[in-house]
C-alpha atoms as a PDB file:
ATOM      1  CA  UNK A   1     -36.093  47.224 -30.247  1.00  0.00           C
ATOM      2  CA  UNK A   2     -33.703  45.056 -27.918  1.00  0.00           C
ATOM      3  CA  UNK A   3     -36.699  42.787 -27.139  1.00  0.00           C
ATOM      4  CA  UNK A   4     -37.301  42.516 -31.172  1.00  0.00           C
ATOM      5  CA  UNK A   5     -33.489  41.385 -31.552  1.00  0.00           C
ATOM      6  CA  UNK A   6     -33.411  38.896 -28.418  1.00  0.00           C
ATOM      7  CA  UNK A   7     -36.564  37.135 -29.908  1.00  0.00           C
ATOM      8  CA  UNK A   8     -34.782  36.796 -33.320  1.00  0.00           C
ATOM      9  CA  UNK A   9     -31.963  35.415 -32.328  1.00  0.00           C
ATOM     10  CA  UNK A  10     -34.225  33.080 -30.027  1.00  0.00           C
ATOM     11  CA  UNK A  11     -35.680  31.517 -33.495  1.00  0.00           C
ATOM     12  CA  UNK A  12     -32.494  31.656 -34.871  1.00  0.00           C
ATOM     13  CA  UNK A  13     -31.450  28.834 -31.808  1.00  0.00           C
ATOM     14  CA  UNK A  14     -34.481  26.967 -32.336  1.00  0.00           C
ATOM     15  CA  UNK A  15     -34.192  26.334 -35.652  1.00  0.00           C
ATOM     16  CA  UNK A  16     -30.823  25.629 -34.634  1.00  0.00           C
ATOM     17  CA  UNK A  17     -31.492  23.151 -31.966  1.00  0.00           C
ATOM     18  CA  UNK A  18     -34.423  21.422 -34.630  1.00  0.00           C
ATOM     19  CA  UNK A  19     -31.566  20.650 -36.664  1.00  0.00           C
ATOM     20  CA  UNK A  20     -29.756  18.417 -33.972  1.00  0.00           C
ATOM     21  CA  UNK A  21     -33.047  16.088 -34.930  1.00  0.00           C
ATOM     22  CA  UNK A  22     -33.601  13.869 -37.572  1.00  0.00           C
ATOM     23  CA  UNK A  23     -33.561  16.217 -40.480  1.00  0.00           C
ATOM     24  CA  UNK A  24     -31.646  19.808 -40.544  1.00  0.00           C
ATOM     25  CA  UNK A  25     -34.283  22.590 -40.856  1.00  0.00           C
ATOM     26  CA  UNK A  26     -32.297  24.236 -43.876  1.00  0.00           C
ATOM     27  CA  UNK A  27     -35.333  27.201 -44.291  1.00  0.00           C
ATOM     28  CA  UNK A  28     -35.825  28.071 -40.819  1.00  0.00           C
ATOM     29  CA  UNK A  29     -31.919  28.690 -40.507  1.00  0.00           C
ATOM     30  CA  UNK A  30     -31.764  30.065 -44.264  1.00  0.00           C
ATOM     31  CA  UNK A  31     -34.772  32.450 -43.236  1.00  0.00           C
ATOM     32  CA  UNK A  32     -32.590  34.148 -40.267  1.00  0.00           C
ATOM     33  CA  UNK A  33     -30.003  35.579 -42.901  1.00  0.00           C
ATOM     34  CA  UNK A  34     -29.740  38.392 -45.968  1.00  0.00           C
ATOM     35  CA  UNK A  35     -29.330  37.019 -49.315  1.00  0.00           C
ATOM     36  CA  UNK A  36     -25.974  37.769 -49.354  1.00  0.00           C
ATOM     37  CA  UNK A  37     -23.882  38.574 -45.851  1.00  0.00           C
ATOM     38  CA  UNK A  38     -20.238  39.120 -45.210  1.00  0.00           C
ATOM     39  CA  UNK A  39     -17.801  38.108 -42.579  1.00  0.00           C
ATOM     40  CA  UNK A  40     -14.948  40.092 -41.435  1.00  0.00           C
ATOM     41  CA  UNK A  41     -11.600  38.707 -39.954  1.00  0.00           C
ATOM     42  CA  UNK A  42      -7.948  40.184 -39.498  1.00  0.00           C
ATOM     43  CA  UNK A  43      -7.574  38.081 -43.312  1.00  0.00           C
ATOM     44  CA  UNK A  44     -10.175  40.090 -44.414  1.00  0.00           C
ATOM     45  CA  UNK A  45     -13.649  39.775 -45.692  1.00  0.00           C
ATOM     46  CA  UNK A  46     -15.614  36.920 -47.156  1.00  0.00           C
ATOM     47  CA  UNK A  47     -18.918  37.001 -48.546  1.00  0.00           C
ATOM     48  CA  UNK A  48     -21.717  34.317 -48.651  1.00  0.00           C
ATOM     49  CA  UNK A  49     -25.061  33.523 -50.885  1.00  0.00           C
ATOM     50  CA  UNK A  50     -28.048  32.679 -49.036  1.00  0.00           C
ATOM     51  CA  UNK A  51     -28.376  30.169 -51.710  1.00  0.00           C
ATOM     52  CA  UNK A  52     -28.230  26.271 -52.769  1.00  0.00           C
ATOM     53  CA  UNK A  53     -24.708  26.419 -51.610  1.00  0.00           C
ATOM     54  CA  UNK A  54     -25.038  27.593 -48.583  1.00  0.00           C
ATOM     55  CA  UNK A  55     -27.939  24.939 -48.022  1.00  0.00           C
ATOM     56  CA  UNK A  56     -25.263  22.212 -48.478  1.00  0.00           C
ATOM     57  CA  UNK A  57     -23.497  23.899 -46.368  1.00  0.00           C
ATOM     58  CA  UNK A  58     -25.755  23.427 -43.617  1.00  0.00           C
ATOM     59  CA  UNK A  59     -26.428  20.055 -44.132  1.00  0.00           C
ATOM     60  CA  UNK A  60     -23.050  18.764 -43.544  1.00  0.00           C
ATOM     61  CA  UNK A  61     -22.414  21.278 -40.501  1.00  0.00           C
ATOM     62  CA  UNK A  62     -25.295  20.263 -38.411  1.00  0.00           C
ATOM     63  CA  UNK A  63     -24.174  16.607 -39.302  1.00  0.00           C
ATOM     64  CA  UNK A  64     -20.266  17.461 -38.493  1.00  0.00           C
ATOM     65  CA  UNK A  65     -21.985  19.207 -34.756  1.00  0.00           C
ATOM     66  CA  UNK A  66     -24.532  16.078 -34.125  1.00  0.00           C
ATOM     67  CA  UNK A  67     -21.253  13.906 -34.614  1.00  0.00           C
ATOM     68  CA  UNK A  68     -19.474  15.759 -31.912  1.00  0.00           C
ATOM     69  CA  UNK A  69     -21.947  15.395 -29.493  1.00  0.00           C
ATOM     70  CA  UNK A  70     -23.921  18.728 -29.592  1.00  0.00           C
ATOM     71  CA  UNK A  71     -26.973  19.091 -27.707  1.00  0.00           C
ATOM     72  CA  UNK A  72     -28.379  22.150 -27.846  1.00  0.00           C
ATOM     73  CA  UNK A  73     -27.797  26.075 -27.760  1.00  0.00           C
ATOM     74  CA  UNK A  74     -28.915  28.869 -25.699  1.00  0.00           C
ATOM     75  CA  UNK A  75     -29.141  32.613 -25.580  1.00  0.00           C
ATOM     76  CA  UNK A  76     -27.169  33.786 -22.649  1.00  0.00           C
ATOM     77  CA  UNK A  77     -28.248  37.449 -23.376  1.00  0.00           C
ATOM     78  CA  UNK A  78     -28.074  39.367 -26.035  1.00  0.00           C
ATOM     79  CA  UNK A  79     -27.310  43.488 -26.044  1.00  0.00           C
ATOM     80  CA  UNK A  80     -28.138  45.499 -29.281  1.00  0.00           C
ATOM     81  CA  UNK A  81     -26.925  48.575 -30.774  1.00  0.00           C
ATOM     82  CA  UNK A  82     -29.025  50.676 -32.880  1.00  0.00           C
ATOM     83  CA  UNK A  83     -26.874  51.766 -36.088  1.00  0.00           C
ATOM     84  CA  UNK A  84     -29.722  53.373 -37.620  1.00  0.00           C
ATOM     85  CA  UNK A  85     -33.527  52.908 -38.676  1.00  0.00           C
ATOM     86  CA  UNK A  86     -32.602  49.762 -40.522  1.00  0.00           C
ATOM     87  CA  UNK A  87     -29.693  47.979 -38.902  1.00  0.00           C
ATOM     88  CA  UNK A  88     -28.677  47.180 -35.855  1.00  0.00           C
ATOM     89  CA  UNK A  89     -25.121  45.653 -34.449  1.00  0.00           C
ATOM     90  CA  UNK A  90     -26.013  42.786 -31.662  1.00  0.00           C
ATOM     91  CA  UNK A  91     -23.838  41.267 -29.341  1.00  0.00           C
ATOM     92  CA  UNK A  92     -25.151  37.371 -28.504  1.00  0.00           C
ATOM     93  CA  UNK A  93     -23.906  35.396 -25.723  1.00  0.00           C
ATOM     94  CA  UNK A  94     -24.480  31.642 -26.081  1.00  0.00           C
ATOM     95  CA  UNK A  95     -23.941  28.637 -24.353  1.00  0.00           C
ATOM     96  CA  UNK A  96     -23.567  25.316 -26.415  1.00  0.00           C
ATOM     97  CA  UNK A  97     -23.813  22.030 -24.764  1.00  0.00           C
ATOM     98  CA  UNK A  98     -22.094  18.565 -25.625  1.00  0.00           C
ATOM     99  CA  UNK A  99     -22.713  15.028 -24.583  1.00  0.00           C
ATOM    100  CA  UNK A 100     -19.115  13.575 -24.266  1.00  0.00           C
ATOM    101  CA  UNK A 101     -18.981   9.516 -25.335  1.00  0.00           C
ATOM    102  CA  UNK A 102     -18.833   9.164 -21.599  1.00  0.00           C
ATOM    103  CA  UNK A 103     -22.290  10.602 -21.051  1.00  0.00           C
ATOM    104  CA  UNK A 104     -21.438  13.911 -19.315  1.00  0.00           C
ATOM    105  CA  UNK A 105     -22.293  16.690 -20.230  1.00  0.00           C
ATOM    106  CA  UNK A 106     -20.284  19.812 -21.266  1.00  0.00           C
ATOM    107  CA  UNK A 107     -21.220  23.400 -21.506  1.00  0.00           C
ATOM    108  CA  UNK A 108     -19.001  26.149 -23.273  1.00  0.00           C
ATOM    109  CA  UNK A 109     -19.886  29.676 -23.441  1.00  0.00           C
ATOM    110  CA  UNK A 110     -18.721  32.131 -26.232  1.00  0.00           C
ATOM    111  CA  UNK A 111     -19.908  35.533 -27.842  1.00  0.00           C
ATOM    112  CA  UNK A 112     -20.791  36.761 -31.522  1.00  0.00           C
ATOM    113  CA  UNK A 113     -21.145  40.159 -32.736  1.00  0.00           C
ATOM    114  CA  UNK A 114     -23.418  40.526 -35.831  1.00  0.00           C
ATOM    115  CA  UNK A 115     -25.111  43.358 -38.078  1.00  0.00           C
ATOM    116  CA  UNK A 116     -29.042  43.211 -38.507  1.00  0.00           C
ATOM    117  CA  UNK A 117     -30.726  44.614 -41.181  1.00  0.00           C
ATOM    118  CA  UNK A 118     -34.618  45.153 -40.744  1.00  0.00           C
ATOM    119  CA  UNK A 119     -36.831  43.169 -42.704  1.00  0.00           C
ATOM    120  CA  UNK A 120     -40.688  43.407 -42.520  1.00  0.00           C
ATOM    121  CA  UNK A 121     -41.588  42.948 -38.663  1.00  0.00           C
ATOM    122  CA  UNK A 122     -37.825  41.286 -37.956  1.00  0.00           C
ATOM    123  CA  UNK A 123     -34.191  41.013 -39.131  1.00  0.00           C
ATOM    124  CA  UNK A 124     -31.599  39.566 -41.224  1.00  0.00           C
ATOM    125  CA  UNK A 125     -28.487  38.276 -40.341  1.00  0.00           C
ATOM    126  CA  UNK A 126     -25.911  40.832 -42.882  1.00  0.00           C
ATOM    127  CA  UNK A 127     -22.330  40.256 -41.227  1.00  0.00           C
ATOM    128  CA  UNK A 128     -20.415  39.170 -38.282  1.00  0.00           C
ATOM    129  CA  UNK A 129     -17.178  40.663 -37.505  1.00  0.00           C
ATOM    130  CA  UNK A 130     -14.167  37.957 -36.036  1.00  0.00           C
ATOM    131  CA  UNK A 131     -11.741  39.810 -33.497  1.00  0.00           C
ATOM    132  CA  UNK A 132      -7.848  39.500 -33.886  1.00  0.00           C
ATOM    133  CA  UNK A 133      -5.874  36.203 -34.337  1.00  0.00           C
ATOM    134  CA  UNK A 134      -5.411  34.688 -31.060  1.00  0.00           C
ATOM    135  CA  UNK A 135      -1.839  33.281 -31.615  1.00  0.00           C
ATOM    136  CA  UNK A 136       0.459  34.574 -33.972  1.00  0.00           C
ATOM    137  CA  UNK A 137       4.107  32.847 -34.601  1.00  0.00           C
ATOM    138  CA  UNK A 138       7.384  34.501 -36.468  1.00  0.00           C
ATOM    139  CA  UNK A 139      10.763  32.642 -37.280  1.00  0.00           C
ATOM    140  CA  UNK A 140      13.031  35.130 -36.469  1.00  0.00           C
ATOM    141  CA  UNK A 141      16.473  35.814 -37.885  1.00  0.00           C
ATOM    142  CA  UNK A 142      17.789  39.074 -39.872  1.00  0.00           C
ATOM    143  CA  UNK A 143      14.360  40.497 -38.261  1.00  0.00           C
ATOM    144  CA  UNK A 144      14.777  39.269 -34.729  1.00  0.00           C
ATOM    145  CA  UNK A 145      15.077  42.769 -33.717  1.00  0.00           C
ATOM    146  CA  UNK A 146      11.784  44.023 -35.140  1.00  0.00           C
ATOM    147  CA  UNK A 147       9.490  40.211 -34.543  1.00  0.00           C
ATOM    148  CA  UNK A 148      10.777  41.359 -30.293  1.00  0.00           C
ATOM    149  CA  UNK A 149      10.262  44.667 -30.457  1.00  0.00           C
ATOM    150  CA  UNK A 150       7.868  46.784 -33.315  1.00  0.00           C
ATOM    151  CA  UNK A 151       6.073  43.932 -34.274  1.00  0.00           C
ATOM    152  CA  UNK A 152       5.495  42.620 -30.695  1.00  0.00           C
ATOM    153  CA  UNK A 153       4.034  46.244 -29.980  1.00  0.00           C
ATOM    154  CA  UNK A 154       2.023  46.219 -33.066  1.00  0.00           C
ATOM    155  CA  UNK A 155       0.500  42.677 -32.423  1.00  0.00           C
ATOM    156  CA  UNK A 156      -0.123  43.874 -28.745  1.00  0.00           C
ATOM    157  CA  UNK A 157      -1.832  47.154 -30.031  1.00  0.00           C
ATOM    158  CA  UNK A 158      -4.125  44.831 -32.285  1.00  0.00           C
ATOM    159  CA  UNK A 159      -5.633  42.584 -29.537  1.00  0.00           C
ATOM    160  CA  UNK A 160      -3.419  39.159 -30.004  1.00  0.00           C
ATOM    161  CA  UNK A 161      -3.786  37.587 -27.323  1.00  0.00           C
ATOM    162  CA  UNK A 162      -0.326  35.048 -27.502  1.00  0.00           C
ATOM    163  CA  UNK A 163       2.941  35.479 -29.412  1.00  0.00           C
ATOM    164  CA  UNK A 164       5.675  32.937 -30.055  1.00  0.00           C
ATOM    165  CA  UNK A 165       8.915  33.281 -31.932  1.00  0.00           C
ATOM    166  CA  UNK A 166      11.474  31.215 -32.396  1.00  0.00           C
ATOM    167  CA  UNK A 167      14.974  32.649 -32.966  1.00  0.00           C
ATOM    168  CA  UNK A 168      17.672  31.387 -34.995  1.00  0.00           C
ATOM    169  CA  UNK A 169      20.681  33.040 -34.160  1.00  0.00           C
ATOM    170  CA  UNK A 170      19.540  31.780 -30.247  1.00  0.00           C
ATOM    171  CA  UNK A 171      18.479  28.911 -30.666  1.00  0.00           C
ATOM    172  CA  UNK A 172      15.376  29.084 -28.429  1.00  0.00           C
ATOM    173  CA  UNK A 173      11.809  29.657 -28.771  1.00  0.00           C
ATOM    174  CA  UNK A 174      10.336  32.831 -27.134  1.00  0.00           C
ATOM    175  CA  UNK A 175       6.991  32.857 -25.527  1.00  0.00           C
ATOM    176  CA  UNK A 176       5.017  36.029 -24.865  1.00  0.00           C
ATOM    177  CA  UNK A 177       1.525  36.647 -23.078  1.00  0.00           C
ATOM    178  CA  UNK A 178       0.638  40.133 -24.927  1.00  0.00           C
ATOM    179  CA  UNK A 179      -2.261  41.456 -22.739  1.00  0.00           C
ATOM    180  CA  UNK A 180      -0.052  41.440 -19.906  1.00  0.00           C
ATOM    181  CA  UNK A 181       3.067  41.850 -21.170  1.00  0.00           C
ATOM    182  CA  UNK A 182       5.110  39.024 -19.916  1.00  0.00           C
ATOM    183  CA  UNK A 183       6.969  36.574 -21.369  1.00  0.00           C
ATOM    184  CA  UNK A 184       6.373  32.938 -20.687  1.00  0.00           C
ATOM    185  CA  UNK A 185       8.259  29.580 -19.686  1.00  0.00           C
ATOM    186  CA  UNK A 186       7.663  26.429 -20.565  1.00  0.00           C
ATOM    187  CA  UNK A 187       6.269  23.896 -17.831  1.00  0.00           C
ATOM    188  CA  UNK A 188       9.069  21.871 -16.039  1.00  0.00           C
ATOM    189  CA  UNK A 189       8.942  18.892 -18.993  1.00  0.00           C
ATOM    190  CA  UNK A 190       9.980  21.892 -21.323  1.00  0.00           C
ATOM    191  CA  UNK A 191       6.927  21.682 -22.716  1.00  0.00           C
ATOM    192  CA  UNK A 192       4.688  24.913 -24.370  1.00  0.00           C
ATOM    193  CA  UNK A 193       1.545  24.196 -23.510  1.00  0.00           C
ATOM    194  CA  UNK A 194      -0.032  27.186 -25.371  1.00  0.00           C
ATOM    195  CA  UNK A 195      -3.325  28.894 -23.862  1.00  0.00           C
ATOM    196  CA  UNK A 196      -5.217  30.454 -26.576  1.00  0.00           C
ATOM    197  CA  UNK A 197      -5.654  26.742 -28.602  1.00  0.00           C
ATOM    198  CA  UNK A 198      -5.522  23.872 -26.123  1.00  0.00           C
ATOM    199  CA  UNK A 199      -4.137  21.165 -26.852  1.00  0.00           C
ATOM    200  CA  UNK A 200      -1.188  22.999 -28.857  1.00  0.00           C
ATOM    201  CA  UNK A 201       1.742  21.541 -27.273  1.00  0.00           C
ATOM    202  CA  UNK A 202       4.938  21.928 -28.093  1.00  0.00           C
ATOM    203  CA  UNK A 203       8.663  20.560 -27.356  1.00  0.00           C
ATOM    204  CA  UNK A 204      11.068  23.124 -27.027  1.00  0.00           C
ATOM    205  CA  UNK A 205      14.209  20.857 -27.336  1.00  0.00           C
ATOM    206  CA  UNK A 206      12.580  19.092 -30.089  1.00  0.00           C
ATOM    207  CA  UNK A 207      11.789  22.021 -31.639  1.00  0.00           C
ATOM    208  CA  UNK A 208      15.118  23.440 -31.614  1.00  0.00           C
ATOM    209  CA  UNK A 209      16.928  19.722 -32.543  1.00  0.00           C
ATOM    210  CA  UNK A 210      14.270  19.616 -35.367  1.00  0.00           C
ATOM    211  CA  UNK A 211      13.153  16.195 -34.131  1.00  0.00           C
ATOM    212  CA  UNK A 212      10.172  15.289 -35.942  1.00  0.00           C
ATOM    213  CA  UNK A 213       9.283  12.399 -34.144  1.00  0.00           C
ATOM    214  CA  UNK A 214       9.731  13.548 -30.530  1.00  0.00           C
ATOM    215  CA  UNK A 215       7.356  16.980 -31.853  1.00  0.00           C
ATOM    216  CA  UNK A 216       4.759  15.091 -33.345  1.00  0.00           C
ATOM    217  CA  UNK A 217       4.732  12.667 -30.364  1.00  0.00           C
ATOM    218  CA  UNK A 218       4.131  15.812 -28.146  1.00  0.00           C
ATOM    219  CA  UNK A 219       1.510  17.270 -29.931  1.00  0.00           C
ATOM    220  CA  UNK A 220      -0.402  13.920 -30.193  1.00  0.00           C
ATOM    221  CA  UNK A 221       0.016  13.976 -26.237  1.00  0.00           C
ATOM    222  CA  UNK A 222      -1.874  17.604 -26.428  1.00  0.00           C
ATOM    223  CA  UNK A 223      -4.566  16.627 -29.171  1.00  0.00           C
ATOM    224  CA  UNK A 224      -5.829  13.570 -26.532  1.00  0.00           C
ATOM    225  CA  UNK A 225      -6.491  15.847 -23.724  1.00  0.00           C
ATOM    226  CA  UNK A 226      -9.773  16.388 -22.534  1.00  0.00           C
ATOM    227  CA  UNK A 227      -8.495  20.577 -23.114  1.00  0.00           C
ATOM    228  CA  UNK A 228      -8.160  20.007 -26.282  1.00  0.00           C
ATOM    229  CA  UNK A 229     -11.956  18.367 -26.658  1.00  0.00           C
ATOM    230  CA  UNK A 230     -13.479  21.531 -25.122  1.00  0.00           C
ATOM    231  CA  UNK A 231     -11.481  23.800 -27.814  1.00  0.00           C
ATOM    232  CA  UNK A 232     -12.694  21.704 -30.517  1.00  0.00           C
ATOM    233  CA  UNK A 233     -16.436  21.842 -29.419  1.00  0.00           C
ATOM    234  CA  UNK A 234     -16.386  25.293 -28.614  1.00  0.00           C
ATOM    235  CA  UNK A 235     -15.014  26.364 -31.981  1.00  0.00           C
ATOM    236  CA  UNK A 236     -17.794  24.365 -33.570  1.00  0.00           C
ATOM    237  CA  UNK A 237     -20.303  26.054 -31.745  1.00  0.00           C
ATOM    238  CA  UNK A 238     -18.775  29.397 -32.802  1.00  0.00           C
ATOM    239  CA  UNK A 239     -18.834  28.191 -36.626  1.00  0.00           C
ATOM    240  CA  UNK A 240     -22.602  27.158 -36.371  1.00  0.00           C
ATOM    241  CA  UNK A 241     -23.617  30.265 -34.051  1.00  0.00           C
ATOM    242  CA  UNK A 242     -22.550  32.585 -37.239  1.00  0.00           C
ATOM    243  CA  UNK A 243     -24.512  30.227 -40.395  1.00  0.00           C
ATOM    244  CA  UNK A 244     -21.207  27.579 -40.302  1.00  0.00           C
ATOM    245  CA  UNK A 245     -19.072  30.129 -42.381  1.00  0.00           C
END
């Protein structure tokens, strides 16, 4: 059954990669997914129609990833999970590559779970499942006790990954690196240069003097790095490995 799944989601990137071409082969992508599928976040569930919608959909994605420079996908591996006689969960490495205006080439790897459902002699693409918010920021005042403490635990428990909060009765922002437990500094510019979304930079002193200018002239500083590129491109790839939902 694992070979089954690893040559489905093989069609599934070469319908994909077709529709880097000239024209967007909307039924051979439409044809890899259930008339209706779901996907599942921390902000809960949405559900989409494998319908005219959906088509249009498609369309401007593939136009949005040619436009980035996308070159192709590939299946890194793929391990499945028989759920029962009809479905199966499937974990799907990829690796996406991007021409950059420069000419070289840049290739970003990422994972997607998804549920199968078996449909004549191969599957359907029912749901994906999204893990935890990466970052997740709290203005603290009244409830800096619990944003440091219960809800830092909670968050932790939960799988986020990075945790800022800035506290008003201190004056300071407060930078924490949940998986390990520590709590960050900024670089020596007193800059946040946060992890989970490159290119997020931001100005503690600004910040805290509520300097527009000198904030916004930071995070432009972030959005031109090459970093922050490479975040973009990979959460593109993401979007389109999982129907562009």
């Amino acid at each position: 059954m694992t070979e089954a799944v690893d040559r489905f989601f093989h069609s599934y990137v070469e319908a994909f990669n077709r529709s880097l071409g000239d024209a967007v082969d909307v039924e051979g992508i439409r044809a890899h997914f259930s008339d209706c599928f779901v996907g599942a976040g921390p902000q809960g569930a949405r559900c989409g129609e494998n319908g005219d919608e959906f088509a249009e959909t498609l369309r401007q994605g593939y136009a949005f990833y040619s436009s980035i420079g996308t070159k192709a996908m590939a299946v890194r591996g793929v391990t499945a999970t028989p759920i029962d006689v009809m479905h199966q969960m499937a974990r799907v490495d990829f690796r996406a590559s991007y021409e950059k205006p420069s000419g070289e080439t840049v290739e970003i790897d990422f994972t997607v779970t998804y549920f199968l459902e078996a449909r004549n002699d191969t599957f359907a693409i029912s749901g994906f499942v999204a893990g935890a918010p990466e970052l997740v920021a709290e203005i603290a005042h009244s409830s800096q006790a619990i944003d440091l403490h219960a809800k830092r635990r909670d968050y932790t428990r939960y799988g986020v990954l990075e945790y800022l909060v800035l506290t008003l009765r201190e004056n300071r922002l407060r930078w924490f690196d949940l998986p390990s437990g520590q709590e960050l500094e900024p670089d020596a510019d007193g800059i946040f240069r946060i992890r989970t979304f490159p290119g997020l930079w931001i100005g503690a002193d600004a910040l805290i003097a509520r300097d527009v200018v000198a904030l916004s002239a930071t995070l432009q500083h972030g959005l031109a790095t090459q970093e922050h590129a490479q975040f973009v491109a990979r959460l593109a790839a993401a979007r389109a490995a999982h129907g562009g939902l």
